[in-house]
Protein backbone atom coordinates (compact mmCIF):
# COMPACT_ATOMS: atom_id res chain seq x y z
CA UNK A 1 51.51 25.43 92.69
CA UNK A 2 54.92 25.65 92.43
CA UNK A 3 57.62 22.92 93.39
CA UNK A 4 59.76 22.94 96.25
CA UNK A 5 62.72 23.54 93.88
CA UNK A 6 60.74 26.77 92.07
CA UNK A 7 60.02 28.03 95.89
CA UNK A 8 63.84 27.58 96.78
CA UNK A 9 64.78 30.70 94.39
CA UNK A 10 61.98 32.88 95.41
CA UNK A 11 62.93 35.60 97.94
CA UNK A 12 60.94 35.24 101.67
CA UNK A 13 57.75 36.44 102.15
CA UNK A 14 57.20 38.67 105.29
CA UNK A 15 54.48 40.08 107.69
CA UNK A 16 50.39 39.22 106.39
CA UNK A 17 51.90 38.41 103.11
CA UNK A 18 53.71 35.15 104.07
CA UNK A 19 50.60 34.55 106.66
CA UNK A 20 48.30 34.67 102.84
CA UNK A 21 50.47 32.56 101.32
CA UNK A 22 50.82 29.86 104.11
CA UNK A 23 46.90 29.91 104.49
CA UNK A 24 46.78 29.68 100.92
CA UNK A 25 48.78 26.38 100.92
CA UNK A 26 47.54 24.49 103.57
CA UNK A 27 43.61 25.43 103.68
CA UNK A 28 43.73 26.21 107.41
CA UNK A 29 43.77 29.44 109.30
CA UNK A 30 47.81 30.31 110.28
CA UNK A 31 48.51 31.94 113.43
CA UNK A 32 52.08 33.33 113.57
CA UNK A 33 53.93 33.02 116.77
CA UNK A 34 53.38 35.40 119.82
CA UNK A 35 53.97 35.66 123.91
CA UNK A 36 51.39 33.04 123.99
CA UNK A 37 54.00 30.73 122.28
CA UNK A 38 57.11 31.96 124.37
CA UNK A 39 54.97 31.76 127.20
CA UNK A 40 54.53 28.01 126.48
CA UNK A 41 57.65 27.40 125.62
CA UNK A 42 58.50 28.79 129.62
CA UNK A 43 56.21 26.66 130.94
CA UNK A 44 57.55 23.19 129.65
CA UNK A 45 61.07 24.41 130.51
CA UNK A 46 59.71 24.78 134.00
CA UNK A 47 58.43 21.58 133.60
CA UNK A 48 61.52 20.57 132.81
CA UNK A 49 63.17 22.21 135.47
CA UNK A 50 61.37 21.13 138.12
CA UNK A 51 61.94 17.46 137.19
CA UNK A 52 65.55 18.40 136.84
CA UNK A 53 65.91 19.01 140.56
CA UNK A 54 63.73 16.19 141.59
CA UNK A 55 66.93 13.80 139.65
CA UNK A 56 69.25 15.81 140.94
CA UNK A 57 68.02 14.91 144.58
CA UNK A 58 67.98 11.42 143.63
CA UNK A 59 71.48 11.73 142.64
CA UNK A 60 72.26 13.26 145.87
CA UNK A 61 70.98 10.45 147.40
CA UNK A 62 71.69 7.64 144.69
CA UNK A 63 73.31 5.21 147.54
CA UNK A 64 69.52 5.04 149.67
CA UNK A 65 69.06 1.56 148.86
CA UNK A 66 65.07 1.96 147.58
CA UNK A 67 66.60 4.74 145.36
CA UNK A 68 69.40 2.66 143.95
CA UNK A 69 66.69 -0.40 143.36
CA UNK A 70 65.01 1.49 140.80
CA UNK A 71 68.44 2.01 138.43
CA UNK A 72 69.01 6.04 138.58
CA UNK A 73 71.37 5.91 135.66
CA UNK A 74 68.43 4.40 133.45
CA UNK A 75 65.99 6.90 134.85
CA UNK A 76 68.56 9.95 134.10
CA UNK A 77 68.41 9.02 130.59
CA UNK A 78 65.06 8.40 130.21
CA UNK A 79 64.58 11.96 131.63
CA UNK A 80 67.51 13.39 129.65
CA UNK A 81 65.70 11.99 126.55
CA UNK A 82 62.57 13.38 127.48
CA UNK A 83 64.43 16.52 127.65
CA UNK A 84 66.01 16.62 124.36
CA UNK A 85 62.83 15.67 122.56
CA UNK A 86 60.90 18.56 124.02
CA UNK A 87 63.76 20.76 122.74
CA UNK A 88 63.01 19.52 119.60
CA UNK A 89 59.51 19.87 120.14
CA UNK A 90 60.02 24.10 119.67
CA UNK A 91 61.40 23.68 116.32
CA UNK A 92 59.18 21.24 115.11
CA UNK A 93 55.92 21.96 116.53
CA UNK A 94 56.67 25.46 115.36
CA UNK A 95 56.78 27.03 118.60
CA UNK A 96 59.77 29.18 117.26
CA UNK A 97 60.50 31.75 113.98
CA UNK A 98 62.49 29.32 111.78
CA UNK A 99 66.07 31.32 111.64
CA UNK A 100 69.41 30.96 112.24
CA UNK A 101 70.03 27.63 114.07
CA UNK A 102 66.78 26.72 113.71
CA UNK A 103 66.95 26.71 110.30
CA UNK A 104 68.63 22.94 110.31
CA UNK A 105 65.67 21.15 109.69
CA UNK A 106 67.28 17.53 108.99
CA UNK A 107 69.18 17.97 111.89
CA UNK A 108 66.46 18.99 114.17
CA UNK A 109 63.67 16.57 113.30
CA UNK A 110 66.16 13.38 112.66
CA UNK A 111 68.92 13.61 115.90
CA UNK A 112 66.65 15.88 117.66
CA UNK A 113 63.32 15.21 117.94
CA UNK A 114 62.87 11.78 116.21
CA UNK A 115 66.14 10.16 117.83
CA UNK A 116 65.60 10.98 121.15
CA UNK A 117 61.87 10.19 121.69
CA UNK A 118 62.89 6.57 120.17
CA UNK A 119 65.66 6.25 122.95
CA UNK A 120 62.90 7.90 125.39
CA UNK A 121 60.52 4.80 123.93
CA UNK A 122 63.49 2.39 123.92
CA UNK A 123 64.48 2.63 127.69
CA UNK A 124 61.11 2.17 128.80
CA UNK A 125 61.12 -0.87 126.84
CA UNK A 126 64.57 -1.92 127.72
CA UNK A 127 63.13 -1.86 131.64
CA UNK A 128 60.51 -3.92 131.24
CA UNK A 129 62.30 -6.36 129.69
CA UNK A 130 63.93 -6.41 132.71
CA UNK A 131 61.21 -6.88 135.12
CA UNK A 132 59.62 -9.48 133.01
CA UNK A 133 63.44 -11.54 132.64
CA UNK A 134 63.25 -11.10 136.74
CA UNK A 135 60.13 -11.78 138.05
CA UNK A 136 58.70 -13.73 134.70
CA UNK A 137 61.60 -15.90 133.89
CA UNK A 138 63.55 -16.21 137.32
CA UNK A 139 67.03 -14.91 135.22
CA UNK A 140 69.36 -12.25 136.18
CA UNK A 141 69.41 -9.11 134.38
CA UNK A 142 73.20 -8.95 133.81
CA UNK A 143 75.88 -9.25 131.44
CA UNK A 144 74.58 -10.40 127.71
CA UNK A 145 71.16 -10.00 128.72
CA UNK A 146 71.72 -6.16 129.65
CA UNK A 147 74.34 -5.08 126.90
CA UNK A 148 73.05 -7.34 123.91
CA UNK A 149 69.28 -5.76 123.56
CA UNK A 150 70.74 -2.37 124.38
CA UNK A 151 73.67 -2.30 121.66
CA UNK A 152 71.03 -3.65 119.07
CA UNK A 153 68.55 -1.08 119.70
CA UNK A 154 71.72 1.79 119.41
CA UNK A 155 72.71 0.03 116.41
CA UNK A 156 69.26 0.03 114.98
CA UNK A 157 68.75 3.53 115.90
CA UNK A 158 71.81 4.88 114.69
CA UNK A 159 71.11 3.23 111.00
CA UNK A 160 68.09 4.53 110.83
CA UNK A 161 69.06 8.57 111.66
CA UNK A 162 72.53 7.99 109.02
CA UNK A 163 69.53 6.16 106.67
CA UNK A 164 67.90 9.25 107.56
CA UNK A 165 71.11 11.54 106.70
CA UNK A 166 72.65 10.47 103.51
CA UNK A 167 69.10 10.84 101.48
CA UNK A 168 68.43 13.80 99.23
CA UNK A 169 66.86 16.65 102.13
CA UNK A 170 63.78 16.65 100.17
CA UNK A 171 63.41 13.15 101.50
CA UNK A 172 62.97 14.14 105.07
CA UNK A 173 63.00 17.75 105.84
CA UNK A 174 64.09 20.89 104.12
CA UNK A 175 63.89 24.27 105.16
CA UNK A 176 61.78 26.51 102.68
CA UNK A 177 63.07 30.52 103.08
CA UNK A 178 59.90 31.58 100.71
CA UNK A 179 57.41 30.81 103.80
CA UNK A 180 59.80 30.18 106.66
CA UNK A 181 59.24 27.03 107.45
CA UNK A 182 60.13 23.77 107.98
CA UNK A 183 58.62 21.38 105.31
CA UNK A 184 58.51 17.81 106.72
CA UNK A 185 58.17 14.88 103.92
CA UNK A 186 54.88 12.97 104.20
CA UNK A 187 56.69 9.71 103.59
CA UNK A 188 59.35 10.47 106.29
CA UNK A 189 56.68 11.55 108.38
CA UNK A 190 54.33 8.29 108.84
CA UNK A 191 57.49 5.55 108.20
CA UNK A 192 58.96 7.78 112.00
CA UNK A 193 55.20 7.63 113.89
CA UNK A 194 55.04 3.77 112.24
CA UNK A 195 58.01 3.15 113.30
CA UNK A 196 57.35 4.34 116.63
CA UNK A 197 54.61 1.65 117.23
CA UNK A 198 57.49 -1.11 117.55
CA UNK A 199 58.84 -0.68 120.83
CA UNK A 200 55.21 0.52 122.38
CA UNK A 201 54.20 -2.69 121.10
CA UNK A 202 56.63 -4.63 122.51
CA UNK A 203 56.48 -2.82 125.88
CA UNK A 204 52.80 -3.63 125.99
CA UNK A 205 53.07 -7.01 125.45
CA UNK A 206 55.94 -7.08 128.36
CA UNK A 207 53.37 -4.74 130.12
CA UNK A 208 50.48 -7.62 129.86
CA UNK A 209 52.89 -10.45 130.89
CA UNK A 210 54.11 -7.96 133.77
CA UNK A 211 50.09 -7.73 135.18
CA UNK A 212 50.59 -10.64 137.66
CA UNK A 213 54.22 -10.22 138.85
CA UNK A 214 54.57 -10.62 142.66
CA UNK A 215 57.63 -7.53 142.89
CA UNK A 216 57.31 -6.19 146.35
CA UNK A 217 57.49 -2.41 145.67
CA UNK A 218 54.39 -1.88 143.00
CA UNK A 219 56.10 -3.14 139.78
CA UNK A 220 53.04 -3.92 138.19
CA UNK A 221 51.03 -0.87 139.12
CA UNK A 222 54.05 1.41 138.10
CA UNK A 223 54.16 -0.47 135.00
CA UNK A 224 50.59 0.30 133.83
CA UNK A 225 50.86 4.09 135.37
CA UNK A 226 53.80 4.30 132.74
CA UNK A 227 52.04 2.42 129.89
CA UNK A 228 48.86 4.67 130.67
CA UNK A 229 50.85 7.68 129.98
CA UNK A 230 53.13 6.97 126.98
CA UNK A 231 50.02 5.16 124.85
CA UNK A 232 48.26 8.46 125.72
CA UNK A 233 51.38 10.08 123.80
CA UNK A 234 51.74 8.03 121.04
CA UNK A 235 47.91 7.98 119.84
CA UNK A 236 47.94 11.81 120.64
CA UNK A 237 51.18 12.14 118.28
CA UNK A 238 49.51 9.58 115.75
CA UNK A 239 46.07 11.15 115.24
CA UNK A 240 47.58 14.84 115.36
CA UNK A 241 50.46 14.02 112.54
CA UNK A 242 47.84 11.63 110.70
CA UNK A 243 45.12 14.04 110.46
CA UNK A 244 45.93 17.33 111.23
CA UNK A 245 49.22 17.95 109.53
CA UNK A 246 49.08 21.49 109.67
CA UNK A 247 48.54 21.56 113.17
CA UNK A 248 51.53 23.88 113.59
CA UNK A 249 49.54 26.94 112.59
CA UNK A 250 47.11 26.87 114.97
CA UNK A 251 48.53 28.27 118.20
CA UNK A 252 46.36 26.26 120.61
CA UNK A 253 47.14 23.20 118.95
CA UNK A 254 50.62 23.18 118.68
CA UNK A 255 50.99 25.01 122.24
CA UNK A 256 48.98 21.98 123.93
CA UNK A 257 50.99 19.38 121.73
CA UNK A 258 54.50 20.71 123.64
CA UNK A 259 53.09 20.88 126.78
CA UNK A 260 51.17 17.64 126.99
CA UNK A 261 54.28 15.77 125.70
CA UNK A 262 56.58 17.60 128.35
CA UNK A 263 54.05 16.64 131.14
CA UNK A 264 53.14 13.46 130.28
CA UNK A 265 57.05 12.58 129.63
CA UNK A 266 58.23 13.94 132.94
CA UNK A 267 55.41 12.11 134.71
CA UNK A 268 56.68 8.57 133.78
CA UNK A 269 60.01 9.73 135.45
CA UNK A 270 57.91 10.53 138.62
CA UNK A 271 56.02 7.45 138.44
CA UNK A 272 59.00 5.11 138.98
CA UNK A 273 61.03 7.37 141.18
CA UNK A 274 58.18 9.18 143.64
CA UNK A 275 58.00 7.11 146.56
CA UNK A 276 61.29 6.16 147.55
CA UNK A 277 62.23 9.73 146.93
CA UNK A 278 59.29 10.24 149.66
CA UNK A 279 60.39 8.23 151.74
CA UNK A 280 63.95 9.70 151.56
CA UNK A 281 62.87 12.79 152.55
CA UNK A 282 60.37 11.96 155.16
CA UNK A 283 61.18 8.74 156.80
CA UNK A 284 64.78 8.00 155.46
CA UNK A 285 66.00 5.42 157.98
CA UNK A 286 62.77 4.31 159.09
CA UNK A 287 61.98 3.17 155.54
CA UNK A 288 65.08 1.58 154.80
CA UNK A 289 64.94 -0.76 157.31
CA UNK A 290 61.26 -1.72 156.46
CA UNK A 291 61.85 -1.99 153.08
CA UNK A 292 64.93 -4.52 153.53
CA UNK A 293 62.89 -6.22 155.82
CA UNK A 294 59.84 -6.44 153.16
CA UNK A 295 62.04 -8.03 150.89
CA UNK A 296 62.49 -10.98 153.20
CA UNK A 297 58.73 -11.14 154.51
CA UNK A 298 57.99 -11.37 150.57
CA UNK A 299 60.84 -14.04 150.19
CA UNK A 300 62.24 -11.88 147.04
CA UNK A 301 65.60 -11.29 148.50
CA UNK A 302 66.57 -13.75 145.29
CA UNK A 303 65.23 -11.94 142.68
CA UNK A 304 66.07 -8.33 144.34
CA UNK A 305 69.65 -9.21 145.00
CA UNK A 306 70.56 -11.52 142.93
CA UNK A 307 68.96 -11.25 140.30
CA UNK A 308 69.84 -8.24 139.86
CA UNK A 309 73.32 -8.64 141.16
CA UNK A 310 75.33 -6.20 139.10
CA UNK A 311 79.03 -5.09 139.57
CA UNK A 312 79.86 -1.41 138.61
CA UNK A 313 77.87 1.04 137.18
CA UNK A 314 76.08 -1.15 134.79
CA UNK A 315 72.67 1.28 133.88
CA UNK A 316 70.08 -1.15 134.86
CA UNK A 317 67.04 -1.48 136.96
CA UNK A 318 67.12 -2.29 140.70
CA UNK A 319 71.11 -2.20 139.89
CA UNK A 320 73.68 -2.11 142.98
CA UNK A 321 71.07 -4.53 144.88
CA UNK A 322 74.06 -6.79 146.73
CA UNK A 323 73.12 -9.66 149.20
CA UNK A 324 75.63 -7.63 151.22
CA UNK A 325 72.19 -4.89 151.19
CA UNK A 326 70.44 -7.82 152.97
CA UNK A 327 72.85 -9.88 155.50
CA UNK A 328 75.63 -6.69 156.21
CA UNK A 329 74.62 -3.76 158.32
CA UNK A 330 72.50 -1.07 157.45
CA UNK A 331 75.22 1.95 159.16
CA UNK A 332 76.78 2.53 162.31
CA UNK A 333 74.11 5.74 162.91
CA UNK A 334 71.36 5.84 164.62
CA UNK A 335 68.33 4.43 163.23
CA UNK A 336 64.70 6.25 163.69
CA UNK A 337 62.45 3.33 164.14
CA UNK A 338 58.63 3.83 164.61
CA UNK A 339 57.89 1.05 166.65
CA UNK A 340 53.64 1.25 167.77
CA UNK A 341 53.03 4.47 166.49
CA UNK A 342 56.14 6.46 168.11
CA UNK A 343 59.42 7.19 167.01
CA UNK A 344 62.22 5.57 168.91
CA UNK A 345 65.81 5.94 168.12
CA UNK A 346 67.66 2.94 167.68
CA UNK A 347 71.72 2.75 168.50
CA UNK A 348 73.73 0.74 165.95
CA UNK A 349 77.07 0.68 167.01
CA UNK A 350 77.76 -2.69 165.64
CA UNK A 351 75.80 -2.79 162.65
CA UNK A 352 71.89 -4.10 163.33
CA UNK A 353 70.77 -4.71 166.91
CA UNK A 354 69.57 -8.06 167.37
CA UNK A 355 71.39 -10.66 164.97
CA UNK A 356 69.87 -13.75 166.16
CA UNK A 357 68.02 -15.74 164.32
CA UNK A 358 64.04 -14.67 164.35
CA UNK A 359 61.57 -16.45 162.19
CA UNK A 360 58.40 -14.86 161.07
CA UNK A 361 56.09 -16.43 159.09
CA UNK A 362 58.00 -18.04 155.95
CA UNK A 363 60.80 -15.16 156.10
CA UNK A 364 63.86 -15.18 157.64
CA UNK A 365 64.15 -11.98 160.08
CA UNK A 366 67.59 -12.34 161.25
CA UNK A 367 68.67 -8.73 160.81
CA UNK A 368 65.31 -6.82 162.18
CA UNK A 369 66.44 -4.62 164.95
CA UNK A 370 65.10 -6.20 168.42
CA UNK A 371 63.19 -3.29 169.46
CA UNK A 372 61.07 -3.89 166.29
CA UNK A 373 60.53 -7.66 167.01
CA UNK A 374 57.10 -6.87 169.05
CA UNK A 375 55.77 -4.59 167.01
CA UNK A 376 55.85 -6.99 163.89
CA UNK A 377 54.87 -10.10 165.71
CA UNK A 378 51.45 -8.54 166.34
CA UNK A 379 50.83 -8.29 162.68
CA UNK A 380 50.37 -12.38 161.85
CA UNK A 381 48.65 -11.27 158.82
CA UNK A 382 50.52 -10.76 155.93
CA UNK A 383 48.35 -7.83 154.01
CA UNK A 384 49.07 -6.04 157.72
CA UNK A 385 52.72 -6.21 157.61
CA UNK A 386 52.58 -4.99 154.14
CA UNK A 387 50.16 -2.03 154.80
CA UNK A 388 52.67 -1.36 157.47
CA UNK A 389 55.69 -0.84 155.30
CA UNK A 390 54.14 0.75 151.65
């Protein structure tokens, strides 16, 4: 067989000729691209799409406080991320005909594909390291602890895609005109999926020390949901690139590769974000209030506020969470309440209704509108209030 450098100076191959040769080399039956593959490619963009409008409602309504609790900056990344590495899905997964811009290989696979599903990987990681410094260690997520572990992981990113630059092409991926194709280095090829291990690692030992957190809005079940899916991706990726490295030239396989990874990448993003984009939509004030007012039954008005007590527009987790969201007023509109099983609408004109002091159970109820105060003092049960509210 020739080498790469021989193949360089040999003009392309075309039509069943170059489908011959490519069978030839890699022992497997090649299917060349078709509708099936464009049709694919449609598909995850919808994907895409979809989950597109679903952030940009969140943006829309970025200042609902169970919205802003879940950091929408962090989740716009993560999802832009997720984006990006599709993208680069097409080229490498060889969803497209390797020409003109495609034709980058380096650039594709290295700041494409590679860098973004480690920043995908990286955020996810970066966010439970915030739940477990909140609800593990009792520490606020701000300041040194925020910007420190995300500049190293940027640094350590960034060396490894100029690492990943300044070696020979050959190294890492070249394109080959005599087939067409993109030829990815073996080497380059497991040190990336190894090195991909590292932060799923360390998000699934965050994940286990996460499994007993007492967060009042499903942390920990949100947390496994997410681990669920991206192990599902990484062994998929693993096993596929380990031991079927021509999986590209089968059409089913490299079709169901894209797809699963723009699914399964766009579902994490729903996991965290769903429900208070719910209960935007359908109970918007109602909610609100409840969900303020959980945070006090639960006694985690310190760790909600203040520990995550951030000034700006730090990209964070539960960022924007003030004690001024607990002890100020919720707005001077009126409030739909849904006090025994019937709406009522509640007139704020000076903030909440009902200021004075109201103890229930171990929580401090100060701010619950009076009209509400009957309806929750028939629930002396904890798990009832709760029920209640999720």
């Amino acid at each position: 067989m020739a080498t790469l450098e021989q193949l360089q100076q040999l003009p392309p191959l075309h039509g069943q000729e170059r489908i011959l040769a490519l069978e030839k080399l890699s022992g497997v039956k090649v299917e060349d691209n078709d509708g099936t593959d464009v049709a694919a490619i449609i598909a995850s963009c919808v994907i895409l799409g979809i989950t597109a409008a679903f952030m940009g409602y969140v943006w829309l309504n970025r200042n609902y406080r169970p919205i802003r609790a879940k950091g929408v900056k962090m989740c716009t990344i993560i999802f832009l991320s997720s984006a990006v590495w599709v993208v680069g899905d097409f080229q490498m997964n060889g969803m497209v005909r390797i020409a003109g811009a495609w034709k980058n290989c380096r650039a594709w696979v290295v700041w494409v594909r590679i860098l973004f599903s480690y920043i995908f990987s990286g955020l996810l990681m970066l966010r439970f390291l915030a739940l477990d410094r909140i609800f593990n260690r009792g520490k606020p997520y701000r300041g040194k602890a925020m910007y420190v572990p995300a500049i190293l992981l940027s640094l350590l990113l960034l060396a490894y895609c100029l690492a990943c630059q300044f070696v020979p092409t050959k190294h890492i991926s070249v394109y080959v005109d005599y087939f067409q194709i993109c030829v990815v280095n073996d080497t380059f090829r497991y040190a990336s999926i190894g090195l991909m291990w590292v932060p799923w690692t360390v998000s699934l030992v965050l994940a286990y020390r996460l499994r007993n957190i007492e967060g009042s809005f499903n942390e920990r079940y949100e947390t496994m949901v997410v681990m669920a899916l991206a192990y599902m991706l990484l062994i998929k990726t693993t096993v596929v690139q380990a031991a079927h490295p021509y999986f590209i030239f089968n059409r089913s396989f490299r079709q169901s590769e894209t797809l699963l990874d723009a699914v399964a990448a766009c579902m994490i993003v729903w996991v965290i974000l769903a429900h208070p984009v719910y209960q935007c939509v359908f109970h918007h004030s109602e909610y609100e209030v409840r969900w303020v007012n959980k945070l006090r039954f639960d006694g985690q008005v310190d760790k909600y506020a203040a520990g995550f007590n951030v000034g700006g527009d730090e990209i964070t987790p539960y960022s924007h969470i003030h004690e001024a969201d607990f002890n100020g007023s919720l707005s001077s509109k009126n409030l739909h309440i849904l006090e025994h099983g019937r709406e009522t609408e509640v007139e704020t004109e000076s903030g909440l209704v009902g200021q004075q002091a109201h103890s229930f159970g171990n929580a401090n109820m100060e701010f619950v509108p009076a009209e509400m105060y009957s309806d929750l003092s028939v629930h002396s049960d904890q798990q009832q209030f709760n029920r209640r509210i999720i």
